[in-house]
Protein backbone atom coordinates (compact mmCIF):
# COMPACT_ATOMS: atom_id res chain seq x y z
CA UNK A 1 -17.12 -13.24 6.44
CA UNK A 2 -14.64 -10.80 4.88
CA UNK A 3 -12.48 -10.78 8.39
CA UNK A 4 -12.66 -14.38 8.69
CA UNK A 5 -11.21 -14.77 5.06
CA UNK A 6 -8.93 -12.22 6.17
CA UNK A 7 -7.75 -13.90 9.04
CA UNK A 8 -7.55 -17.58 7.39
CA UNK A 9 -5.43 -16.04 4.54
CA UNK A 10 -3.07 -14.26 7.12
CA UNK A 11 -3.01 -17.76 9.07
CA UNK A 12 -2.04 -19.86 6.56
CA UNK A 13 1.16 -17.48 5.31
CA UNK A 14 2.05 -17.74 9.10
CA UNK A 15 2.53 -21.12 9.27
CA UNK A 16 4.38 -21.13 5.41
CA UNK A 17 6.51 -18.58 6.96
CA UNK A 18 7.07 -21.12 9.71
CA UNK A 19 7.48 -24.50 7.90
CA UNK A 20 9.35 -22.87 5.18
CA UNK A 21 13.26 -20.86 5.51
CA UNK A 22 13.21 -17.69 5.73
CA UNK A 23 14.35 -16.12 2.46
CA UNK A 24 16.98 -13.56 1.68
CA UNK A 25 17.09 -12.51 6.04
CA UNK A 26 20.49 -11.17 6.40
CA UNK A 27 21.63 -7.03 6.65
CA UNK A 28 21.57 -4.83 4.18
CA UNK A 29 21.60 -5.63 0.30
CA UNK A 30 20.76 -9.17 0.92
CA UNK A 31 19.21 -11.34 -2.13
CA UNK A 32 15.97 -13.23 -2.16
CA UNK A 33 15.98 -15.55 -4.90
CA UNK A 34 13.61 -13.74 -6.62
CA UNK A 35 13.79 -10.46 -5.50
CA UNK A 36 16.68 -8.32 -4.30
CA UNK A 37 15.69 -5.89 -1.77
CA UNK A 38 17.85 -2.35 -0.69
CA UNK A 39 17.45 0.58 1.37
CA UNK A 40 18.91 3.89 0.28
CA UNK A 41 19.43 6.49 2.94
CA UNK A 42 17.67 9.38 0.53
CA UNK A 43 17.69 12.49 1.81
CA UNK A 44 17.76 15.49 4.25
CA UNK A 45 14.23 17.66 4.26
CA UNK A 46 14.24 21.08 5.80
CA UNK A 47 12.27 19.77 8.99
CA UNK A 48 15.27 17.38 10.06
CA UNK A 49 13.05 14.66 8.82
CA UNK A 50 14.89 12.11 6.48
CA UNK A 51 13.26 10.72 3.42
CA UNK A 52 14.48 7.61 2.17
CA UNK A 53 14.02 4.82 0.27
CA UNK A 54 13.25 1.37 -0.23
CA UNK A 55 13.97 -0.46 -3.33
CA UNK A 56 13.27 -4.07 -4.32
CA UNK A 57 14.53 -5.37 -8.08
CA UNK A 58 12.11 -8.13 -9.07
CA UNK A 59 13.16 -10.93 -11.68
CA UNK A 60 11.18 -11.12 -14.85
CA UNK A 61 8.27 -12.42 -14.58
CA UNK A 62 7.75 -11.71 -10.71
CA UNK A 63 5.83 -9.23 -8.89
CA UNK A 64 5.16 -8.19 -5.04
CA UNK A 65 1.82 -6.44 -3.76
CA UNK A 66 0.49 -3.12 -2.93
CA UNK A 67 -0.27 -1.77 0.37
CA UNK A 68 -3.49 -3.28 0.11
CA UNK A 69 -3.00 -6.84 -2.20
CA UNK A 70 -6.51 -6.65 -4.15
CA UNK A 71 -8.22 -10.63 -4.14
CA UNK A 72 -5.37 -12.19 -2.76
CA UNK A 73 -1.60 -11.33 -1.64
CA UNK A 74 0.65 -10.85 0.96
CA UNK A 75 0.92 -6.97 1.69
CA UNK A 76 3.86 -5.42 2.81
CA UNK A 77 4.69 -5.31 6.66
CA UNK A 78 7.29 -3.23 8.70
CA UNK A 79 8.72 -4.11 11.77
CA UNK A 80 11.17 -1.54 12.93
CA UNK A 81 11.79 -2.73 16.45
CA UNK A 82 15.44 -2.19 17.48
CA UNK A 83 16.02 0.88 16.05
CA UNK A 84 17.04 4.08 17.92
CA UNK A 85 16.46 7.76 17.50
CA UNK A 86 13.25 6.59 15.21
CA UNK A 87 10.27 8.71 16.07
CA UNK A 88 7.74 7.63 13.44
CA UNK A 89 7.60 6.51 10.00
CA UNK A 90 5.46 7.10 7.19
CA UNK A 91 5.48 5.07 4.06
CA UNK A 92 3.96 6.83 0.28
CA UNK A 93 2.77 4.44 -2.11
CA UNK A 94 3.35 5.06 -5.91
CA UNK A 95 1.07 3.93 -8.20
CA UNK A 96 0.54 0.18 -8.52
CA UNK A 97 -0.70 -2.47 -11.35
CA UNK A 98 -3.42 -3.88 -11.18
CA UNK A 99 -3.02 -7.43 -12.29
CA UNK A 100 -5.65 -9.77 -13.55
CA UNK A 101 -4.69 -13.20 -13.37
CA UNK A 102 -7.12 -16.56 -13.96
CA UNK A 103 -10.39 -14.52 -12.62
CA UNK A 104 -9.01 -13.33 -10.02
CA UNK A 105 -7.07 -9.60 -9.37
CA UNK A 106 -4.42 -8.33 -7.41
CA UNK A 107 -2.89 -5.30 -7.19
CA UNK A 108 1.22 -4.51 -6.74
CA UNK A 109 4.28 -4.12 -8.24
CA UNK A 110 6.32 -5.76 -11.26
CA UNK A 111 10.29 -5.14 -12.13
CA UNK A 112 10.90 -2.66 -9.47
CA UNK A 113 9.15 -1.26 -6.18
CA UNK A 114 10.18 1.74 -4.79
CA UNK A 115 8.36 2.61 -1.52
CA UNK A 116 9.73 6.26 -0.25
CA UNK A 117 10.07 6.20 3.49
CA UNK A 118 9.78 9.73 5.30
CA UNK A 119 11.94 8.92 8.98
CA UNK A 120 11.40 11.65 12.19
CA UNK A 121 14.11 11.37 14.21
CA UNK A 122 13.97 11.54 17.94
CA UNK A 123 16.92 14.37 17.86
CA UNK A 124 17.51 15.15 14.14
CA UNK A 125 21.07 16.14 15.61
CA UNK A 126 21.67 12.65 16.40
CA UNK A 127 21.74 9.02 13.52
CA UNK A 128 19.16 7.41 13.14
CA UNK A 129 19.86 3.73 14.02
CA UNK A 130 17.57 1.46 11.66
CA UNK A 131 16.73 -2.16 12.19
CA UNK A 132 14.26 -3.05 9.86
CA UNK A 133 12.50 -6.46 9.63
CA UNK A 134 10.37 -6.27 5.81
CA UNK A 135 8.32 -9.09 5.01
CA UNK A 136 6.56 -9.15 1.74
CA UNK A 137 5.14 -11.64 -0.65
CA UNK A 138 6.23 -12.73 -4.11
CA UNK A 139 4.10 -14.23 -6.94
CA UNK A 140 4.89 -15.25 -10.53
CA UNK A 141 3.68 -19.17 -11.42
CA UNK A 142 3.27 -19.73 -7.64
CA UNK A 143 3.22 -17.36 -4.96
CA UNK A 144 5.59 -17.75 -1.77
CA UNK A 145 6.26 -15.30 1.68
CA UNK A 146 9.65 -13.88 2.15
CA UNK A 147 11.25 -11.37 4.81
CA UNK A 148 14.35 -9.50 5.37
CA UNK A 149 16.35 -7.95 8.06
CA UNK A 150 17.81 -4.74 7.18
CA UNK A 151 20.30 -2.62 9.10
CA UNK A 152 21.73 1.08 8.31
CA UNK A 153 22.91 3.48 10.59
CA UNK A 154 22.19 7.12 9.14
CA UNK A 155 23.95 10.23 10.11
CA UNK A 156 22.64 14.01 9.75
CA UNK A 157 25.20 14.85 7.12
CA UNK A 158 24.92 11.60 5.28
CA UNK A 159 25.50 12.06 1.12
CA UNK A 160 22.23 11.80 -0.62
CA UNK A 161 21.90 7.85 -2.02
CA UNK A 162 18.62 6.92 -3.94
CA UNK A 163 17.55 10.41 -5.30
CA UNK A 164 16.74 9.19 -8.71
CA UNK A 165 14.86 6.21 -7.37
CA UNK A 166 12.59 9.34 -5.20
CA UNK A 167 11.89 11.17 -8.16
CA UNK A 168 10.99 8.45 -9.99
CA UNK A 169 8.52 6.69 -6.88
CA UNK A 170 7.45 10.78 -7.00
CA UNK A 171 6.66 10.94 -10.41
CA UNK A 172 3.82 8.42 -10.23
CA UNK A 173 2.53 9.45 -6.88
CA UNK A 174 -1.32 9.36 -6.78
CA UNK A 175 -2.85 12.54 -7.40
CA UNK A 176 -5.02 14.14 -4.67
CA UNK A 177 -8.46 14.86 -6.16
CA UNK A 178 -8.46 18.33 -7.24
CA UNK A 179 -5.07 16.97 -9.60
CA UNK A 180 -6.80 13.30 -10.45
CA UNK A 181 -9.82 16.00 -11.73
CA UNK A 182 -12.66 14.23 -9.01
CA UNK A 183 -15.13 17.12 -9.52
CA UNK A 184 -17.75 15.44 -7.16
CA UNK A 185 -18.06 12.32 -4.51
CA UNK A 186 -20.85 10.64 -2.65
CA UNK A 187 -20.19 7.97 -0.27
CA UNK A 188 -22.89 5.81 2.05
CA UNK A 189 -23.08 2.81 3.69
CA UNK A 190 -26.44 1.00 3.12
CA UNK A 191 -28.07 -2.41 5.64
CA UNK A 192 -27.18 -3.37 8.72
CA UNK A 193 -24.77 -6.18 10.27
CA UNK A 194 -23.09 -8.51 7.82
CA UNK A 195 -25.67 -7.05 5.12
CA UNK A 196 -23.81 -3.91 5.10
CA UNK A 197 -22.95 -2.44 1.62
CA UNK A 198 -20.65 0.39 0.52
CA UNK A 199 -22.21 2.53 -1.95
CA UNK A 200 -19.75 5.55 -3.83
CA UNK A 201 -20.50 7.69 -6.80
CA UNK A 202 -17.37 10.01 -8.20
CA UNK A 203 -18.10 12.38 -11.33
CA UNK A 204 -14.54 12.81 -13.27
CA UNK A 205 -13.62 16.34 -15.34
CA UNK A 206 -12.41 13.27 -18.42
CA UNK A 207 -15.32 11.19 -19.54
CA UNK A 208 -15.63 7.78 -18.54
CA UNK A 209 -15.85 4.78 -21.28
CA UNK A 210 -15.10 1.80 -19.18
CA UNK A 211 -14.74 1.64 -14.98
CA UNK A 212 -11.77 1.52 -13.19
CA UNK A 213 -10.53 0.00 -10.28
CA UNK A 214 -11.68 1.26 -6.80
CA UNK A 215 -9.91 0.07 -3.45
CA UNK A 216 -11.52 1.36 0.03
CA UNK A 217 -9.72 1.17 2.71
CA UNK A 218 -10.97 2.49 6.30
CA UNK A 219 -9.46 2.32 10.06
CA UNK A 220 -8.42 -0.46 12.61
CA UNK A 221 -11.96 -2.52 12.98
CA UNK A 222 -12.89 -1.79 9.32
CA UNK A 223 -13.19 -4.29 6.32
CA UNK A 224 -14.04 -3.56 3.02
CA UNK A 225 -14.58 -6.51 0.61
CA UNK A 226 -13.81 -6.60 -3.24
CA UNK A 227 -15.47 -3.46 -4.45
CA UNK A 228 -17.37 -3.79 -7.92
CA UNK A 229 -17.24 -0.79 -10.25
CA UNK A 230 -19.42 0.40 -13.37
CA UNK A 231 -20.55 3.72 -15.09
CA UNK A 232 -23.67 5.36 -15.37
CA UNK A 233 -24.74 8.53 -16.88
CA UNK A 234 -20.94 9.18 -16.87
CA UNK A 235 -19.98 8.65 -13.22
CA UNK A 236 -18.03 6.17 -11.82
CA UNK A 237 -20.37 3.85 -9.31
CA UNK A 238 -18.83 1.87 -6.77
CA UNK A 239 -20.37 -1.40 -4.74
CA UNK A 240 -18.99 -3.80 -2.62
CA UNK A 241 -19.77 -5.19 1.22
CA UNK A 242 -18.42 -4.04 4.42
CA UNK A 243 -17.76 -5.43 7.66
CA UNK A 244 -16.44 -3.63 11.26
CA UNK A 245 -15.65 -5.37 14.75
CA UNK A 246 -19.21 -5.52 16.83
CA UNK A 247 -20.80 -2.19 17.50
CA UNK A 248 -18.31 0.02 15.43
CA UNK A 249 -19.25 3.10 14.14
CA UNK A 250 -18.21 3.89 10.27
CA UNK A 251 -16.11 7.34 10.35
CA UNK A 252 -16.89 8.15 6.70
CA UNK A 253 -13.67 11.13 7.62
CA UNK A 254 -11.35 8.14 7.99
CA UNK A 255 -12.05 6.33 4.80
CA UNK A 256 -9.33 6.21 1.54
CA UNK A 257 -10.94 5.55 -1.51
CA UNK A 258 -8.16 5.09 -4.49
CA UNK A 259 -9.27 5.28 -7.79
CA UNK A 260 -6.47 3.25 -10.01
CA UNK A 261 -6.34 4.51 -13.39
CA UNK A 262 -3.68 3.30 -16.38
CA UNK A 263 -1.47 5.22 -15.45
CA UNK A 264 -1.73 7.38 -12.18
CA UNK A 265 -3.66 6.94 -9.28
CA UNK A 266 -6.06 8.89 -7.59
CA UNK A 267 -6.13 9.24 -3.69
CA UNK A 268 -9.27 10.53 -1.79
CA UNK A 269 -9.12 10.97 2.04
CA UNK A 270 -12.81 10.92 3.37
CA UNK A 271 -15.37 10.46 1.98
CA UNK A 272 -19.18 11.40 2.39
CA UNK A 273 -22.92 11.55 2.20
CA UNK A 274 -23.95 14.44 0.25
CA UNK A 275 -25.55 16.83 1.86
């Protein structure tokens, strides 16, 4: 049930994509109408890898999702076919918002996104070529699909552009779980079939009035539904259903469980039974 939700949603912004123009494609710096999106060419690391950035400006009283949307949303998607001397690229997430809107929640961005981008060149001698096709969604009173084609060439002694937006996307980075103060986890997955529950309890160093948001996220094959939280004897307790692709196994080593707080985020890779 979860992937065939999963699937309508993704269906139905398909065909809005389709029956609707495309807004703000063009090359770099291009506008939306709502958004304005821009990709800086960051910096040189010492491993020849390039860390860059990019930024989207959001009009008052707009707002674009997270990685993973929360109820309902359009998440992000790169498509960087075209470009040269691109070995791989990995994408950090600064903390989002989580919004709560008529019932229901989603989880992203408001005023300003800024989504570091850490590029491995082929030959870190040679420029990377980008060609970069972002689509994203948008939501304020109504919620629309929009892409953009973007197109930088970047050399190994390029000047540094965007390092204030990096330091800022770095200073709310989530917090692995020795810094987010996760003394103690305990994941499990309970049933069998489409009766299949996930099942987490985290003990935090700071005591716990009220839950917070949890997000689970696990591997190709792997769905996680909208996770319910509460506390108990001071932990955080975590419920919600799961689904996988027919005769999947559940690598517990492969799940990300997120824990959003007010302010930071906290990011846990793996998580198991005790014992």
């Amino acid at each position: 049930m979860i992937r065939a939700f999963a699937c309508l949603f993704s269906s139905l912004m398909m065909l809005m994509s389709v029956n609707s123009p495309a807004l703000g494609q063009g090359l770099f710096g291009q506008k939306t109408d709502y958004a304005s999106v821009y990709l800086h060419s960051g910096r040189m690391v010492e491993d020849g890898r390039r860390l860059t950035a990019l930024r989207m400006e959001l009009k008052p009283g707009w707002k674009t999702y997270w990685r993973n949307p929360g109820d309902a949303g359009i998440p992000p998607h790169f498509d960087w076919a075209g470009s040269t001397n691109l070995k791989a690229v990995s994408i950090e997430w600064p903390t989002p918002v989580v919004f709560d809107t008529y019932g229901s929640r989603t989880i992203g961005y408001e005023e300003r996104m800024v989504l570091p981008l850490m590029l491995t060149p082929e030959d870190p001698a040679k420029p990377i070529s980008i060609r970069l096709n972002f689509s994203y969604g948008l939501c304020s009173d109504i919620c629309i699909p929009a892409q953009q084609d973007i197109a930088m060439e970047i050399s190994p002694d390029a000047a540094e552009d965007g390092g204030y937006f990096l330091d800022r996307a770095a200073a709310t980075a989530p917090l692995n779980a020795v810094e987010g103060g996760l003394i103690a986890h305990e994941c499990k997955v309970e049933g069998a079939g489409e009766k299949r529950r996930f099942v987490a309890e985290l003990s935090l160093q700071a005591p716990l009035i009220s839950a917070l948001v949890i997000v689970v996220e696990g591997p190709e094959g792997v769905w996680f539904g909208p996770v319910v939280t509460s506390v108990l004897n001071g932990k955080l307790i975590a419920e919600g259903p799961v689904e996988t692709e027919a005769g999947l196994w559940i690598d517990r080593s492969l799940l990300s469980v997120t824990v959003l707080g007010p302010e930071r985020a906290v990011s846990l890779d793996g998580c198991f039974a005790a014992g």
